[in-house]
Protein backbone atom coordinates (compact mmCIF):
# COMPACT_ATOMS: atom_id res chain seq x y z
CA UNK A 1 -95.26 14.98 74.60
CA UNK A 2 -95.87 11.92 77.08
CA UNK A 3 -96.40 8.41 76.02
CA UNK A 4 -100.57 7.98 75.29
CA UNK A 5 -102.29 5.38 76.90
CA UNK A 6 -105.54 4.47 75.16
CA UNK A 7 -108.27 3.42 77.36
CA UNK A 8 -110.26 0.31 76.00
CA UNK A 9 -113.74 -0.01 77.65
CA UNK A 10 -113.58 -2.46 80.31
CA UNK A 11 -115.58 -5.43 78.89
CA UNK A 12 -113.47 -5.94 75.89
CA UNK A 13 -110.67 -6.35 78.16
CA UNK A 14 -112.42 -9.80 78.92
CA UNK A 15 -111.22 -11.00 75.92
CA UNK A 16 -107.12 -10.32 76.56
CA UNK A 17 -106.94 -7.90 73.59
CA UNK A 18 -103.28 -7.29 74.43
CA UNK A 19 -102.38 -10.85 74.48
CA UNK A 20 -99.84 -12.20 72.54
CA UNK A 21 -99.69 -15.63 71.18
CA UNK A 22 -99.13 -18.86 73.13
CA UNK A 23 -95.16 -19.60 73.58
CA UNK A 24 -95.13 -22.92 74.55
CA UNK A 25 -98.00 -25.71 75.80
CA UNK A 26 -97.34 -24.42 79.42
CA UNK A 27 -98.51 -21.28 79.18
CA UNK A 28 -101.70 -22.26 76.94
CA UNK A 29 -103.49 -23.56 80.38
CA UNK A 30 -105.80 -21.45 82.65
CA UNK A 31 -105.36 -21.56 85.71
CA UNK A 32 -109.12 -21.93 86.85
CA UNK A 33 -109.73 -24.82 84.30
CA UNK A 34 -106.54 -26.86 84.58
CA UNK A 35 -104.61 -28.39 81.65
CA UNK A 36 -106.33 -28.59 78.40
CA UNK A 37 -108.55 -31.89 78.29
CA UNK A 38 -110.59 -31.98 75.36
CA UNK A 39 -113.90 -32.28 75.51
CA UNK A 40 -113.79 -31.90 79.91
CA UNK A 41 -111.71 -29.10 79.36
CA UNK A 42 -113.72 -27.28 76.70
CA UNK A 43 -117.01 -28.41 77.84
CA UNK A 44 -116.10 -26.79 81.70
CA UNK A 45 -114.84 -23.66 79.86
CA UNK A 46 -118.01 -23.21 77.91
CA UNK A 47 -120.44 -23.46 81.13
CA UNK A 48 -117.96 -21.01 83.12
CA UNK A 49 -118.44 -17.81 84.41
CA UNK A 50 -115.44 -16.41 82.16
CA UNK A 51 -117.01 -18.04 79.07
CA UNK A 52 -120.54 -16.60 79.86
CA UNK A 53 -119.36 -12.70 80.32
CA UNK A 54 -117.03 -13.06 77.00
CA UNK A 55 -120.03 -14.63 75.30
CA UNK A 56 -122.57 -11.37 76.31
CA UNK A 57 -119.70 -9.04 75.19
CA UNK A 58 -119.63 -10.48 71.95
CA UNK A 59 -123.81 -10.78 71.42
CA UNK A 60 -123.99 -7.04 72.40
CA UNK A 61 -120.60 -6.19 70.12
CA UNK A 62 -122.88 -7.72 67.23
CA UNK A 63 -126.07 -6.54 68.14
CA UNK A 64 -127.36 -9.80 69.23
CA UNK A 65 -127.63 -10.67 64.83
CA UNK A 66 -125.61 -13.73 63.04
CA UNK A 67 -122.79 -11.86 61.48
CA UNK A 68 -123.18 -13.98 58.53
CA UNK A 69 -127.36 -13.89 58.13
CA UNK A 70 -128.52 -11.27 60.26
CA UNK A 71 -130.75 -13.87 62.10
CA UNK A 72 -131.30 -13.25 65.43
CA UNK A 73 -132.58 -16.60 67.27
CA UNK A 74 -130.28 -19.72 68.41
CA UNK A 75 -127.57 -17.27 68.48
CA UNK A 76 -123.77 -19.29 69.26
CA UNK A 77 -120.47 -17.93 69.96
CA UNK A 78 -117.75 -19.11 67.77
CA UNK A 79 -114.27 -19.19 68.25
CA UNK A 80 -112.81 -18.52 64.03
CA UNK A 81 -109.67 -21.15 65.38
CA UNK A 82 -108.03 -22.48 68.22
CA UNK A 83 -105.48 -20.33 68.88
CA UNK A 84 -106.64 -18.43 71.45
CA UNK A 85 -109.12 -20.90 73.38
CA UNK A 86 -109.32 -20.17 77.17
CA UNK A 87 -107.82 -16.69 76.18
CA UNK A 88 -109.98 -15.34 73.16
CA UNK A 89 -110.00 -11.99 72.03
CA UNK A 90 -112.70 -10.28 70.62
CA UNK A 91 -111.60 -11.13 67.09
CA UNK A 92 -110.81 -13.83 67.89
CA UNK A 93 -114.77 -15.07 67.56
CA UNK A 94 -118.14 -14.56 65.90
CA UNK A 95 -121.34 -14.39 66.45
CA UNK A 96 -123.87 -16.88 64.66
CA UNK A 97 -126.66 -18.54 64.59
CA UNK A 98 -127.23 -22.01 64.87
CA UNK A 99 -127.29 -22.67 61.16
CA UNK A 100 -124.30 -20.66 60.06
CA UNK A 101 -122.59 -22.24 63.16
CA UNK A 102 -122.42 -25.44 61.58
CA UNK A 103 -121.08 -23.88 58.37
CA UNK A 104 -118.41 -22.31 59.46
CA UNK A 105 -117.36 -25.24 61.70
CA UNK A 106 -117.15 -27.46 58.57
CA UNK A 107 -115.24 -25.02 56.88
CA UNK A 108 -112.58 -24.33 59.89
């Protein structure tokens, strides 16, 4: 038998599911956003057009509900570390809403 290639649907490829951890600070910059500047660099992330699509796969991968609450207003994106910011995969982040948001940022 032939090597298998799974197909993964094409949104959740958005979200670099095959990518492998950052090797060294070079390769931890996108291209479209430049070298990491926090906040410019995260704030331009979070209003691009990459962040927007990889936000909407995640709110429909939850069912647009808090994964903590099961709220479904003032619903935020949230990335569970660092890691993989500018290149997150879908487990990478949750979904929650604004209150649980601020929880789990305190407890990062």
């Amino acid at each position: 038998m032939g090597k298998s290639t799974e197909m993964k649907p094409k949104q959740l490829s958005l979200f670099n599911d095959d990518a492998d951890a950052p090797k060294s600070k070079k390769q931890e910059r996108n291209p479209l956003l430049g070298p990491k500047s926090l906040p410019v660099g995260y704030n331009k992330y979070i209003k691009s057009k990459e962040w927007k699509e990889k936000r909407l796969v995640a709110l429909e991968a939850a069912n647009y509900q808090c994964s903590r609450c099961g709220r479904k207003e003032n619903l935020q994106v949230h990335n569970l570390d660092y890691q993989y910011l500018y290149k997150e995969r879908l487990h990478d982040v949750r979904v929650l809403c604004e209150r649980c948001h601020k929880g789990a940022d305190t407890e990062r």
